[in-house]
Protein backbone atom coordinates (compact mmCIF):
# COMPACT_ATOMS: atom_id res chain seq x y z
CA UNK A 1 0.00 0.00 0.00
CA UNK A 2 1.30 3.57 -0.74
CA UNK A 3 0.48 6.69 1.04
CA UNK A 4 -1.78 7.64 -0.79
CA UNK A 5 -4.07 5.71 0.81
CA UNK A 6 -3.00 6.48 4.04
CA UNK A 7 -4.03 10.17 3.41
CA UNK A 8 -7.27 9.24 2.32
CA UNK A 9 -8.16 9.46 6.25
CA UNK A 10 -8.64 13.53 5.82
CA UNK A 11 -12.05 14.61 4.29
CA UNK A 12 -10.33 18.23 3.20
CA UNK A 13 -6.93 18.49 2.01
CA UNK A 14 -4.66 21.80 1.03
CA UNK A 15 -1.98 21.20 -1.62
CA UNK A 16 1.04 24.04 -1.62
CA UNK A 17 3.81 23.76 -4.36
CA UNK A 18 7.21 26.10 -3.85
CA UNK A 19 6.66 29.53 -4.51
CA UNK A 20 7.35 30.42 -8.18
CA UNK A 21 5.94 27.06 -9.08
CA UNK A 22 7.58 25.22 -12.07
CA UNK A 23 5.96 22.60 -14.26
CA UNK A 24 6.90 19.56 -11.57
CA UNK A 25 5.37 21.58 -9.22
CA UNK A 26 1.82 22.40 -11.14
CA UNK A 27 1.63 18.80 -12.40
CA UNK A 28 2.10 16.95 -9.41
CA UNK A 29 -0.19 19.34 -7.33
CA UNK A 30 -2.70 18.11 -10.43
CA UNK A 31 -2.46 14.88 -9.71
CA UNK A 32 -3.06 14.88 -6.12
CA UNK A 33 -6.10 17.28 -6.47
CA UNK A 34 -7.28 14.81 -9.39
CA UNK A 35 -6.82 11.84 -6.68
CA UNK A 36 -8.52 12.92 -4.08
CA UNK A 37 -11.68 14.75 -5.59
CA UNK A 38 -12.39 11.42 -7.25
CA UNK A 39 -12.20 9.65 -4.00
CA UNK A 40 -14.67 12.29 -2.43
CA UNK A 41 -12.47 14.71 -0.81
CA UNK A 42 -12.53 18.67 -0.64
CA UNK A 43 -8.99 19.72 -2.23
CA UNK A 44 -7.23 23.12 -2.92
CA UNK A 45 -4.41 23.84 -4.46
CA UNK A 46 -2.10 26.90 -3.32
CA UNK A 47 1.26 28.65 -3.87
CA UNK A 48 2.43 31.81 -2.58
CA UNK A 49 5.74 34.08 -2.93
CA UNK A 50 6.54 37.38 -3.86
CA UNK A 51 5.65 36.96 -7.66
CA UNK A 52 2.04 35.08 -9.04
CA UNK A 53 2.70 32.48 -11.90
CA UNK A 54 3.17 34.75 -15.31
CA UNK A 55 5.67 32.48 -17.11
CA UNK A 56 4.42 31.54 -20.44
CA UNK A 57 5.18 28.00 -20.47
CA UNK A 58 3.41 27.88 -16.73
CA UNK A 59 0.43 29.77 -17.96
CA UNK A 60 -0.44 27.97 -21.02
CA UNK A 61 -0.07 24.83 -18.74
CA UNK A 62 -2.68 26.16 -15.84
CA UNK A 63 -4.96 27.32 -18.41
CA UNK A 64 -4.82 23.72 -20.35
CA UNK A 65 -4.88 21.74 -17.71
CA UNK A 66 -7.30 24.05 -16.02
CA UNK A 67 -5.29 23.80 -12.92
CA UNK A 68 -7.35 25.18 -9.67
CA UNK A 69 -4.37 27.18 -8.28
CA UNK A 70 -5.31 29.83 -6.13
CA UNK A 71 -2.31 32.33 -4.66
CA UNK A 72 -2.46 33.18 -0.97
CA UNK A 73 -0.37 35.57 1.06
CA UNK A 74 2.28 34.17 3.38
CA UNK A 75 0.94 33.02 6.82
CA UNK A 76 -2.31 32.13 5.26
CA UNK A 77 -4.10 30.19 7.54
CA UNK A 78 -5.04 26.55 6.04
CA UNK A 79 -8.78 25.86 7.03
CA UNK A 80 -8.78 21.98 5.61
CA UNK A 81 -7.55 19.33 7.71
CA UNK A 82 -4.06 18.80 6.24
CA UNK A 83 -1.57 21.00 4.36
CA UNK A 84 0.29 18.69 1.73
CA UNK A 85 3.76 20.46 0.41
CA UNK A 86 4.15 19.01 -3.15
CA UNK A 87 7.82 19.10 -4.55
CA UNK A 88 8.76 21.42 -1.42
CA UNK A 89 9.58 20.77 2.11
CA UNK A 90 7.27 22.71 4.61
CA UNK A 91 9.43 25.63 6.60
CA UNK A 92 12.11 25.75 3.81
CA UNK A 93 13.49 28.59 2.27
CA UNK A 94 11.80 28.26 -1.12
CA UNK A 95 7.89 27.85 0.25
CA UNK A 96 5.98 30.45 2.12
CA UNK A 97 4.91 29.69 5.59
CA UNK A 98 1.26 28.68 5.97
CA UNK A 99 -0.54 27.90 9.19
CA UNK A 100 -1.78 24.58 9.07
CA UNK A 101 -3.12 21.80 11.56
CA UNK A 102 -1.31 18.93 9.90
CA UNK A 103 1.74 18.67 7.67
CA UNK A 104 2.34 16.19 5.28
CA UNK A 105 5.44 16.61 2.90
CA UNK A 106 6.12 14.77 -0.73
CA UNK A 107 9.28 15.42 -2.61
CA UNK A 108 11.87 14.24 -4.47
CA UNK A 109 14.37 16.37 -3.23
CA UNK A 110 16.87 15.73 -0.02
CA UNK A 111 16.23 18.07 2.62
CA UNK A 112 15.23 19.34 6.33
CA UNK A 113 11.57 20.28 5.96
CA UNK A 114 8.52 20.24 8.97
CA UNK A 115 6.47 17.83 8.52
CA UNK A 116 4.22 15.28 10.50
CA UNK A 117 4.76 12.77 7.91
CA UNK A 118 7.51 13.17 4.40
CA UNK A 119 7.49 11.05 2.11
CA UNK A 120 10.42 12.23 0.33
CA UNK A 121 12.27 9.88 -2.50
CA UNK A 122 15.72 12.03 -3.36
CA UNK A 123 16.45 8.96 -5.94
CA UNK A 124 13.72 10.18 -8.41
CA UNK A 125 13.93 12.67 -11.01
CA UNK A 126 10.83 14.52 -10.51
CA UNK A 127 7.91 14.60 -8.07
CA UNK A 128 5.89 13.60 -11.08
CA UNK A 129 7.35 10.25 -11.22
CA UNK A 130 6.93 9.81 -7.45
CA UNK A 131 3.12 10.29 -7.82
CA UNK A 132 3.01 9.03 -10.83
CA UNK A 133 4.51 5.53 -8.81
CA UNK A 134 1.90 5.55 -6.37
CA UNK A 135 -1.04 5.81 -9.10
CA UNK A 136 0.15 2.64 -10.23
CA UNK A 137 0.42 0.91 -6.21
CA UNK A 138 -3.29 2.25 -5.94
CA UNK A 139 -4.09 0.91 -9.46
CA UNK A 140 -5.58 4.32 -10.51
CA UNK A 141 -6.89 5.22 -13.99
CA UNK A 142 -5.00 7.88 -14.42
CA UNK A 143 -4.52 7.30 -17.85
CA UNK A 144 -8.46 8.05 -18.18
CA UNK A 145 -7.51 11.73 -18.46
CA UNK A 146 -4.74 12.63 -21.46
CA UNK A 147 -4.24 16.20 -19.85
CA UNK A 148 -3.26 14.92 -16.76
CA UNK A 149 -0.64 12.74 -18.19
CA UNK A 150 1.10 15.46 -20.05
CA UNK A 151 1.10 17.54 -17.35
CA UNK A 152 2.91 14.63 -15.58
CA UNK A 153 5.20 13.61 -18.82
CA UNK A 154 5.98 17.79 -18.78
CA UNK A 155 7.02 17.86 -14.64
CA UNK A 156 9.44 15.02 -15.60
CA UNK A 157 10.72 16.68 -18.47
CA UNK A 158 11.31 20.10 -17.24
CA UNK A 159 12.91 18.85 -14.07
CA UNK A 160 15.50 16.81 -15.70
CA UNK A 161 16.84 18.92 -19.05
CA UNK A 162 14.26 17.09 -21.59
CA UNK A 163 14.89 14.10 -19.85
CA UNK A 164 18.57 13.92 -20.19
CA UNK A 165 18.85 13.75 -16.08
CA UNK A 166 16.06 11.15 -15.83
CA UNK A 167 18.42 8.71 -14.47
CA UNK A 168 16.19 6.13 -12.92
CA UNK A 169 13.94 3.36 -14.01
CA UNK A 170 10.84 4.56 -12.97
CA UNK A 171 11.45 8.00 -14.25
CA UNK A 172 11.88 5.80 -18.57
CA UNK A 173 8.75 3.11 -16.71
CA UNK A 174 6.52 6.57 -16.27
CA UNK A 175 7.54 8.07 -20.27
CA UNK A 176 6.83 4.94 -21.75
CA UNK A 177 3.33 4.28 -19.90
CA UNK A 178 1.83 7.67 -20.14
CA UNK A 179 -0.24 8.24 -22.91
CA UNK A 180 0.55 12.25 -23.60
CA UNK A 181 -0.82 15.02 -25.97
CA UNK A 182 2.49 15.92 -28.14
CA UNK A 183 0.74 19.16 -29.69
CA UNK A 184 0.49 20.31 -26.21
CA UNK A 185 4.28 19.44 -25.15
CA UNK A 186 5.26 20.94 -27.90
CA UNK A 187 2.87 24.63 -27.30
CA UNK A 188 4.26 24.59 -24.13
CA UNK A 189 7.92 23.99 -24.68
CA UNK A 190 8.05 26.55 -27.73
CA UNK A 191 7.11 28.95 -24.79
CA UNK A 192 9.44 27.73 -22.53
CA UNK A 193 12.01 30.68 -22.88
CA UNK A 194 11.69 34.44 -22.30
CA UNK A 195 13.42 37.30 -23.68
CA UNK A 196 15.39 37.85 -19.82
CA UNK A 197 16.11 34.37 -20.06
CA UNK A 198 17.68 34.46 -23.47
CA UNK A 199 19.30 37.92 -21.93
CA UNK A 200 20.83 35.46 -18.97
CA UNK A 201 21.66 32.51 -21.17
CA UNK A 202 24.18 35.24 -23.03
CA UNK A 203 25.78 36.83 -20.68
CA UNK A 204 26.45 33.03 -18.84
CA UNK A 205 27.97 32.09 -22.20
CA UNK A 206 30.20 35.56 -21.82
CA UNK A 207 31.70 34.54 -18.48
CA UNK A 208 33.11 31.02 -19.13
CA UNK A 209 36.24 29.42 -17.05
CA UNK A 210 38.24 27.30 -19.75
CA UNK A 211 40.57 24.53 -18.83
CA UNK A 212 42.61 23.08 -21.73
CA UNK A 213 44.62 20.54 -20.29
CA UNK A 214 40.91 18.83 -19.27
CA UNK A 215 39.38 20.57 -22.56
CA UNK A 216 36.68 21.43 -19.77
CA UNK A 217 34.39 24.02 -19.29
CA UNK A 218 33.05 25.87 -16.45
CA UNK A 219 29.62 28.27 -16.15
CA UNK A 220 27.84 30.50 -13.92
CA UNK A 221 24.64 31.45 -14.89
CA UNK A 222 22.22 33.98 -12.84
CA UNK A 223 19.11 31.97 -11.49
CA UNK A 224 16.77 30.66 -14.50
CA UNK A 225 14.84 27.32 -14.90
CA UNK A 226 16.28 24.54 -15.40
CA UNK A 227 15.81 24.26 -18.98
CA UNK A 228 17.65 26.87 -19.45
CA UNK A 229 21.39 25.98 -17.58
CA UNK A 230 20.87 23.00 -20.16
CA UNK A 231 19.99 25.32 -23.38
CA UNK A 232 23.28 27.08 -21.96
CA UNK A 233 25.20 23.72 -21.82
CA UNK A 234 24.34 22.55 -25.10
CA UNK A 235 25.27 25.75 -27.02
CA UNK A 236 28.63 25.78 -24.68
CA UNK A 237 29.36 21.83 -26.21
CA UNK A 238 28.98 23.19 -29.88
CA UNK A 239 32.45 24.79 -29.51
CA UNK A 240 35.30 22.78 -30.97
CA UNK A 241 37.77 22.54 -28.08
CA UNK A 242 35.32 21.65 -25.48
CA UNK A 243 34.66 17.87 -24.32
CA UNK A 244 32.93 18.39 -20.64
CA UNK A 245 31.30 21.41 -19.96
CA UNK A 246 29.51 22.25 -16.42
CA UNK A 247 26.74 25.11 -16.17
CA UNK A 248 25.20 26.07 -12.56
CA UNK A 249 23.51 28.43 -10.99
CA UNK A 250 22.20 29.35 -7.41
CA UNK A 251 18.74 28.53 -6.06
CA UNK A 252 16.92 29.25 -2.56
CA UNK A 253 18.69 26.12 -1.02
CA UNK A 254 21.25 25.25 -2.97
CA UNK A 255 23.11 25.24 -6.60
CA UNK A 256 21.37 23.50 -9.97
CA UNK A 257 23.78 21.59 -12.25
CA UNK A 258 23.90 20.66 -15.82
CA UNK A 259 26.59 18.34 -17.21
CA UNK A 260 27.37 17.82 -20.73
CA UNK A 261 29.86 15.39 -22.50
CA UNK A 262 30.70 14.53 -25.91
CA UNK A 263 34.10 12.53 -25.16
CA UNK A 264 33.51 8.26 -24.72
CA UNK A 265 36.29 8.47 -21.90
CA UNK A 266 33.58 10.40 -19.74
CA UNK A 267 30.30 9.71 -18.88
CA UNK A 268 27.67 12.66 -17.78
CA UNK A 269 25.39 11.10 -15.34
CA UNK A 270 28.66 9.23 -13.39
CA UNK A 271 30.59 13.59 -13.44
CA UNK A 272 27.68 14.84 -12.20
CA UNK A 273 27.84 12.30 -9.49
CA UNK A 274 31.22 13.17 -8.86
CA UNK A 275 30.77 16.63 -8.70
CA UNK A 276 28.13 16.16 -6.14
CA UNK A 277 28.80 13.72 -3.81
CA UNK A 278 28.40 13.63 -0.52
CA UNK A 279 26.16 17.04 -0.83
CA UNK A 280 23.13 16.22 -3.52
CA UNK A 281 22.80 13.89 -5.83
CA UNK A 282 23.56 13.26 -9.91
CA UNK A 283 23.12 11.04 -12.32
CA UNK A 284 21.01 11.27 -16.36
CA UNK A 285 22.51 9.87 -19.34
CA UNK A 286 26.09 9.32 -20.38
CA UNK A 287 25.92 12.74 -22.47
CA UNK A 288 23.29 14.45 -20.67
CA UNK A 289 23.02 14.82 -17.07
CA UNK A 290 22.47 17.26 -13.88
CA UNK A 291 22.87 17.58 -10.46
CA UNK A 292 21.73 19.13 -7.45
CA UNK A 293 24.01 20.38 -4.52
CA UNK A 294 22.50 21.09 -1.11
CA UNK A 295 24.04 24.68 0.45
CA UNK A 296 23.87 23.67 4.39
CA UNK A 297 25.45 20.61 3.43
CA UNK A 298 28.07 22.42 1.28
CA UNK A 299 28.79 24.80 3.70
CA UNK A 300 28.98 22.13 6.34
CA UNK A 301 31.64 20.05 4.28
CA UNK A 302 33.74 22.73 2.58
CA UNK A 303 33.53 25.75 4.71
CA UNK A 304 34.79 28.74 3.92
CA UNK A 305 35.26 27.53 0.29
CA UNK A 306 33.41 29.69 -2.90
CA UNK A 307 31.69 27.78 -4.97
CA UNK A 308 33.39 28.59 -7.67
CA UNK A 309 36.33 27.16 -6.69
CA UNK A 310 34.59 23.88 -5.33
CA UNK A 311 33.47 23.44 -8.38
CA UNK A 312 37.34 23.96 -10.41
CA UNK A 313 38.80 21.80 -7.29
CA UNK A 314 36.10 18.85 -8.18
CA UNK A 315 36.71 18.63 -12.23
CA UNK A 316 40.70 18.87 -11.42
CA UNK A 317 40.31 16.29 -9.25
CA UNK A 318 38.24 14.00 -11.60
CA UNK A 319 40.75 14.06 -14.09
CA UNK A 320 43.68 13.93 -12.07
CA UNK A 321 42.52 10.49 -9.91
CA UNK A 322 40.83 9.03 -13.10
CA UNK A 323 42.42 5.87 -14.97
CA UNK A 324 40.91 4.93 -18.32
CA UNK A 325 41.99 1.71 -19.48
CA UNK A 326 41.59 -0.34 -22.89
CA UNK A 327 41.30 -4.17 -22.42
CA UNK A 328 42.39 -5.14 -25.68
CA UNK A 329 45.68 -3.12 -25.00
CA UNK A 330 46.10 -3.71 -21.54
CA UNK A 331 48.61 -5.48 -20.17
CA UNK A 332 47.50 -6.20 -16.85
CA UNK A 333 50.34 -6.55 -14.14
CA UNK A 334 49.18 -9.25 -11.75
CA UNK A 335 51.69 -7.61 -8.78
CA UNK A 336 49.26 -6.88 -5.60
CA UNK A 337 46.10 -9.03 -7.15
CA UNK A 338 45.28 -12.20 -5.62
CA UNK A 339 43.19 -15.27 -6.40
CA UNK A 340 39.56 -15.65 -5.92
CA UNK A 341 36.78 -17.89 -6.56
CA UNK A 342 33.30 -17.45 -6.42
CA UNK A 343 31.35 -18.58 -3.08
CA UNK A 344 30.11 -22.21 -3.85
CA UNK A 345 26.64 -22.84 -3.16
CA UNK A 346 25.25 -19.19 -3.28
CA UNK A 347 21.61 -18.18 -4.23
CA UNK A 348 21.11 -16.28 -7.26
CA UNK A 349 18.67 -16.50 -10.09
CA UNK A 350 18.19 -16.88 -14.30
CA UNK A 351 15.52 -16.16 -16.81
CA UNK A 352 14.88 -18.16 -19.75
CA UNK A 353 14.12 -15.20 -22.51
CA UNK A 354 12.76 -17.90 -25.05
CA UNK A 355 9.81 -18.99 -22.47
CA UNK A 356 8.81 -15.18 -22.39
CA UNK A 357 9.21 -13.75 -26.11
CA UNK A 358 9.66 -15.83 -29.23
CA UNK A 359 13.61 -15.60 -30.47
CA UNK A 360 14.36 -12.78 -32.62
CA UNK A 361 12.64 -11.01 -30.44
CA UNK A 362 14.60 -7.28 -29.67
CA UNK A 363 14.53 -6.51 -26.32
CA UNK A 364 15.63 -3.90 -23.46
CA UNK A 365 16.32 -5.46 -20.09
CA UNK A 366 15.33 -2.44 -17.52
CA UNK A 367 17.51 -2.34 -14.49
CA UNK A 368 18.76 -0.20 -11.76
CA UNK A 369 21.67 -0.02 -13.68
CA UNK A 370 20.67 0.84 -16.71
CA UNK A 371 19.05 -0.05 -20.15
CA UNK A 372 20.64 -3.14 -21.94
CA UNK A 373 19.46 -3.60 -25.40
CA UNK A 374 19.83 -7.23 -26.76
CA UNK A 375 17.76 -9.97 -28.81
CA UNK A 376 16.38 -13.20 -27.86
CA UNK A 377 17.98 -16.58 -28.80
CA UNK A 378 18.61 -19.87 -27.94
CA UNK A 379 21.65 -18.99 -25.97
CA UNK A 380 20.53 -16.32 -24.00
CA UNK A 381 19.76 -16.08 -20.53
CA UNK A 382 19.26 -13.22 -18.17
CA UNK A 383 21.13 -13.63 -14.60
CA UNK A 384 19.76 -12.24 -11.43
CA UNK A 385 22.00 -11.18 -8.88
CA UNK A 386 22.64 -11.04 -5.38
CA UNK A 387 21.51 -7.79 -5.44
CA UNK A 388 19.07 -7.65 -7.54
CA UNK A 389 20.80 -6.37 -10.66
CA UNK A 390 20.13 -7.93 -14.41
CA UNK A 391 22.22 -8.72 -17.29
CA UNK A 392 22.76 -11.17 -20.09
CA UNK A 393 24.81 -14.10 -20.57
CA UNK A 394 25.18 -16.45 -22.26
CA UNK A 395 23.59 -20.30 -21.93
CA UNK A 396 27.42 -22.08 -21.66
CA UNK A 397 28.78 -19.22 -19.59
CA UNK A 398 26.24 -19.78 -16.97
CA UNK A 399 26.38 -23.74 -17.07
CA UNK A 400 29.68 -23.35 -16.41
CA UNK A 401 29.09 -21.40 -12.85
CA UNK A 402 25.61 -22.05 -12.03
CA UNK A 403 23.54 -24.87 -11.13
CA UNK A 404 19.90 -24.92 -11.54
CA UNK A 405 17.74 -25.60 -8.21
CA UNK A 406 14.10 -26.35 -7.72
CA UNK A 407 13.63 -23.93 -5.32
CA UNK A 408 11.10 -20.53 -5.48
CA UNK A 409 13.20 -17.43 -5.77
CA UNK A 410 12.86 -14.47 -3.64
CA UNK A 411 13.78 -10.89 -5.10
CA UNK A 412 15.35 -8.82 -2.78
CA UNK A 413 16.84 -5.58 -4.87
CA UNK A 414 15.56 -2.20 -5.00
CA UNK A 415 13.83 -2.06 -8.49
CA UNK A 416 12.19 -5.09 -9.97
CA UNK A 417 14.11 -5.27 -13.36
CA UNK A 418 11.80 -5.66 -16.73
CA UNK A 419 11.82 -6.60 -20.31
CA UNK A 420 10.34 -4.36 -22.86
CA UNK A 421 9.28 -6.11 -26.53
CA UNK A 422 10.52 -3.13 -28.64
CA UNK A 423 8.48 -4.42 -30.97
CA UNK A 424 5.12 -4.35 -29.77
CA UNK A 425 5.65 -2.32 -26.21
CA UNK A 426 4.80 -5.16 -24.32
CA UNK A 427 6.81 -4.54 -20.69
CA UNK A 428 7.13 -7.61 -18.81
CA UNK A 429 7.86 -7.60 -15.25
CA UNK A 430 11.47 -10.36 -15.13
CA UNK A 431 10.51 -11.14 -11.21
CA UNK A 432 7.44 -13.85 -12.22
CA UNK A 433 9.85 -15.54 -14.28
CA UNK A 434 12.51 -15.87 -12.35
CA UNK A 435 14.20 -19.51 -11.35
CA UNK A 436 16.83 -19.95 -8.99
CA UNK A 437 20.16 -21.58 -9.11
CA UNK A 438 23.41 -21.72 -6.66
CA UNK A 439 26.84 -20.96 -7.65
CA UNK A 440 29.20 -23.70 -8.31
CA UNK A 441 32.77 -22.23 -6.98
CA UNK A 442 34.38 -22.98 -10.47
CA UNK A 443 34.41 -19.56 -11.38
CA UNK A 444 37.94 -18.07 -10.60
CA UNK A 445 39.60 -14.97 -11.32
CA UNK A 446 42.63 -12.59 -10.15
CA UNK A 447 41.63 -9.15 -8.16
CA UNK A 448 43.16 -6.40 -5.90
CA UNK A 449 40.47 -3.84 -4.31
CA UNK A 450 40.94 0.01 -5.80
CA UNK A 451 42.58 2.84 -3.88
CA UNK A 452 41.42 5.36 -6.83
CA UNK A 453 38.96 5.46 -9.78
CA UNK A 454 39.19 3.39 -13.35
CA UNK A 455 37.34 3.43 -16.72
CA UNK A 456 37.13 0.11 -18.02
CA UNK A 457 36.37 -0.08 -21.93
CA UNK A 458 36.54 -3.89 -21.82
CA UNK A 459 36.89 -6.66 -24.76
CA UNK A 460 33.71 -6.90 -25.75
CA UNK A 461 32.52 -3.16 -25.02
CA UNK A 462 34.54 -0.16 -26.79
CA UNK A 463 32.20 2.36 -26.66
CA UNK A 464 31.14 2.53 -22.63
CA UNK A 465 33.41 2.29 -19.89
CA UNK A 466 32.57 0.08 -16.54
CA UNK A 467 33.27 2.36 -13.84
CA UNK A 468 35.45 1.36 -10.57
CA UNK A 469 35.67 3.56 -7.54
CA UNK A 470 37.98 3.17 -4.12
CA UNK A 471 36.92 -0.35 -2.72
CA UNK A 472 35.50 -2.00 -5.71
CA UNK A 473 37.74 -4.84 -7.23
CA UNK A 474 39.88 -4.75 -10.82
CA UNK A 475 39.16 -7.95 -12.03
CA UNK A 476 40.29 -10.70 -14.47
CA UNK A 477 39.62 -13.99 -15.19
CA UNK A 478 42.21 -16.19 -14.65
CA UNK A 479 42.65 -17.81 -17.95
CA UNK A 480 42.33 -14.84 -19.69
CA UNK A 481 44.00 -11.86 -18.30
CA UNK A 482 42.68 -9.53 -21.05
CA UNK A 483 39.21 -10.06 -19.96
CA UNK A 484 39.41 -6.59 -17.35
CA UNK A 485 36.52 -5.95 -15.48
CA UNK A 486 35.28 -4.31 -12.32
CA UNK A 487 32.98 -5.98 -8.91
CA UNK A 488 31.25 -3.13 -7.05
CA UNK A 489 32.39 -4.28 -3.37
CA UNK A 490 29.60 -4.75 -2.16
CA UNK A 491 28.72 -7.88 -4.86
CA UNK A 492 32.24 -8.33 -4.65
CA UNK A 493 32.24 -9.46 -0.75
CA UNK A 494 29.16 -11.31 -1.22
CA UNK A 495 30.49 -13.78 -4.23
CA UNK A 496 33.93 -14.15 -3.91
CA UNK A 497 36.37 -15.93 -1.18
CA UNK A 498 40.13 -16.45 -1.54
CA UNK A 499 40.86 -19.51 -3.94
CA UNK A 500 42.07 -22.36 -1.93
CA UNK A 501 45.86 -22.97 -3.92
């Protein structure tokens, strides 16, 4: 059960987005107030601030959607039972103070709000895809209203640069499911950009820090939506010298990022990581992504330290403790690795693609980890982790180190992985399908743990690199010391024992 039904306990309900609401902001107020008027309730939907909504984009969207926002002055007292802060944590800097009873918060945003009850899920790249989540736990028709959809599909899109920063599964599960209107998308993104923001988006472009032994680029940009750090970032990566290229700008509570690449040797979504961790959160696609950095955490790590200059210290860094390596011309010194083979007898689990989809069949295995795009055949099956993660192998590889067991498997990872039939659409849910097997300790390979970070462009991948940070494993197998590879530690302490000489 989600919590939506738990709210369903108050007969009249306030919703309150940030001030100067954005599209995540309208569209999952929206969906709430659609929610609970058709389950009987009496809903508003407020915002208040300095400045009412005039934005064109935001406009067009309220009028459309015919969004029942109503703007109250701050310390508006809240007559319904329970004040809901959508996208916004209740006594932070960027919502006006209400007086209410009862405080409930929902975002997707890491923070220190008041609240009587957050549900708060930092991992997710808008508060669209959080509701949107919960529709499906309630089994909700949402999909009954087209409007309400786009409004959703537009939150996501808006809050993560046209979706480059959507770096989750359930943000790509909530774009494929909606049903959207793309005449309306498109009216509202073609209005998505003012003649000050054009004016900001200029003079950011002006004031740029260049490094050329990185070929990076650095950006400040006066406070603007979203959008508009990555309009910035995309013109920057036109430029012929530039590979990375980092825009940000200052909000309420803390600093917006936009990440761009265009080099294989570094991925956007893992630098935008980089550049925040420990103090927000990153992540999007490998040449699209964003970031968000929290100020009272920044200030409580590094203070005294200008942002600027966190910033310049951070991409130095990055490049400076970063070793990209080429399998195929590696030659891997075995000095400080030791011998390991995989625990014997450990639980784990396989899907048979051909008893799902008929072969031929192209598919994308959805995990935590990412997309995988592959095709169904007789020698393909789909391993299941000790933690949950997905990914293909093939039907001798696994024979080799798995036995099969007739015993019911139990997922226990964060995000149920899927299969989607590019074909016809069909998504499949991998959990129902899922047979177990045990590990058979013939598996052995050479590792040392990592004291700094590698790129792995392995043998039979030369266009993405496999990423290994401080305490994951550089791996290879022991008959083949050009197959390179990298265990995250935490599967890496969970398979693998010394190898008994």
């Amino acid at each position: 059960m989600g919590f939506l039904q738990e709210l369903e306990r108050f007969k009249s309900i306030a919703i309150q987005t940030h001030d100067n609401p954005d599209p995540d902001a309208l569209a999952s107020a929206f969906a709430l107030y659609d929610y609970f008027t058709a389950k009987g309730k009496r809903v508003r939907i407020l915002y208040s601030g300095r400045n009412k909504i005039q934005k064109s984009n935001l406009v067009l969207m309220v009028n459309c959607c015919e969004i029942p926002i109503e703007y109250v002055n701050e310390g508006y007292t809240v007559p319904e039972e329970v004040l809901i802060t959508v996208d916004c944590q209740y006594g932070e800097g960027n919502v006006s103070k209400l007086k209410a009873r009862y405080v409930v918060i929902v975002d997707h945003h890491q923070g220190t709000g008041e609240g009587d009850e957050k549900y708060i899920y930092p991992y997710l790249g808008s508060c669209s895809t959080l509701i949107w989540n919960e529709f499906r736990k309630e089994k909700y028709e949402y999909k009954r209203n087209s409007i309400l959809s786009t409004a959703l599909y537009y939150g996501l899109m808006t809050d993560t640069g046209n979706l480059a920063e959507s770096n989750h599964p359930l943000d790509r599960d909530m774009v494929d499911d909606l049903v959207i209107s793309k005449p309306l998308v498109k009216l509202w993104t073609n209005s998505n950009i003012s003649l000050q923001e054009l004016e900001i988006a200029g003079q950011a472009l002006i004031h740029y820090d260049y490094d050329d032994d990185n070929k990076s680029l650095l950006i400040y940009s006066k406070p603007c939506d979203p959008n508009i750090l990555g309009f910035i970032n995309d013109l920057a990566l036109q430029v012929d010298k530039i590979m990375v290229s980092v825009v940000y700008n200052e909000l309420d509570l803390g600093f917006k990022v936009s990440v761009r690449s265009c080099t294989k040797e570094v991925r956007a979504n893992e630098f935008a990581s980089f550049i925040t961790e420990g103090i927000g959160s990153g992540g999007g696609h490998a040449d699209k992504a964003g970031g968000y950095i929290d100020k009272d955490l920044f200030k409580k790590e590094y203070a005294g330290v200008e942002i600027e200059d966190y910033f310049r210290e951070r991409i130095d860094k990055y490049f400076k403790t970063s070793q990209v390596i080429y399998a195929k011309d590696y030659e891997i010194s075995l000095d400080g690795m030791q011998k390991y083979s995989k625990i014997e007898g450990l639980k784990s689990g396989y899907v048979v693609p051909t008893e799902i989809l008929p072969v031929g069949s192209r598919i994308r295995i959805r995990t935590l980890e990412g997309d995988i795009d592959t095709y169904v055949s007789d020698d393909l099956y789909i391993n299941i982790g000790v933690n949950g993660e997905a990914y293909p192998t093939s039907i001798t590889k696994f024979n080799t180190s798995y036995e099969k067991i007739d015993e019911p498997y139990v997922f226990d990872g964060e995000y149920e992985p899927t299969v989607h039939d590019l074909e016809s659409g069909e998504v499949l849910n991998l959990v129902p399908f899922v047979k177990s097997c045990v590990s058979k300790g013939t598996s052995v390979i050479y590792a040392r743990e990592l004291t700094s970070t590698v790129k792995i462009f392995t043998m039979w991948d030369d266009d993405k690199y496999y990423l290994g940070k401080p305490g994951d494993y550089l791996a290879c197998r022991f008959d083949d010391h050009k197959d390179v590879y990298v265990i995250e530690k935490t599967i890496f302490n969970k398979t693998y024992q010394l190898a008994k000489e």
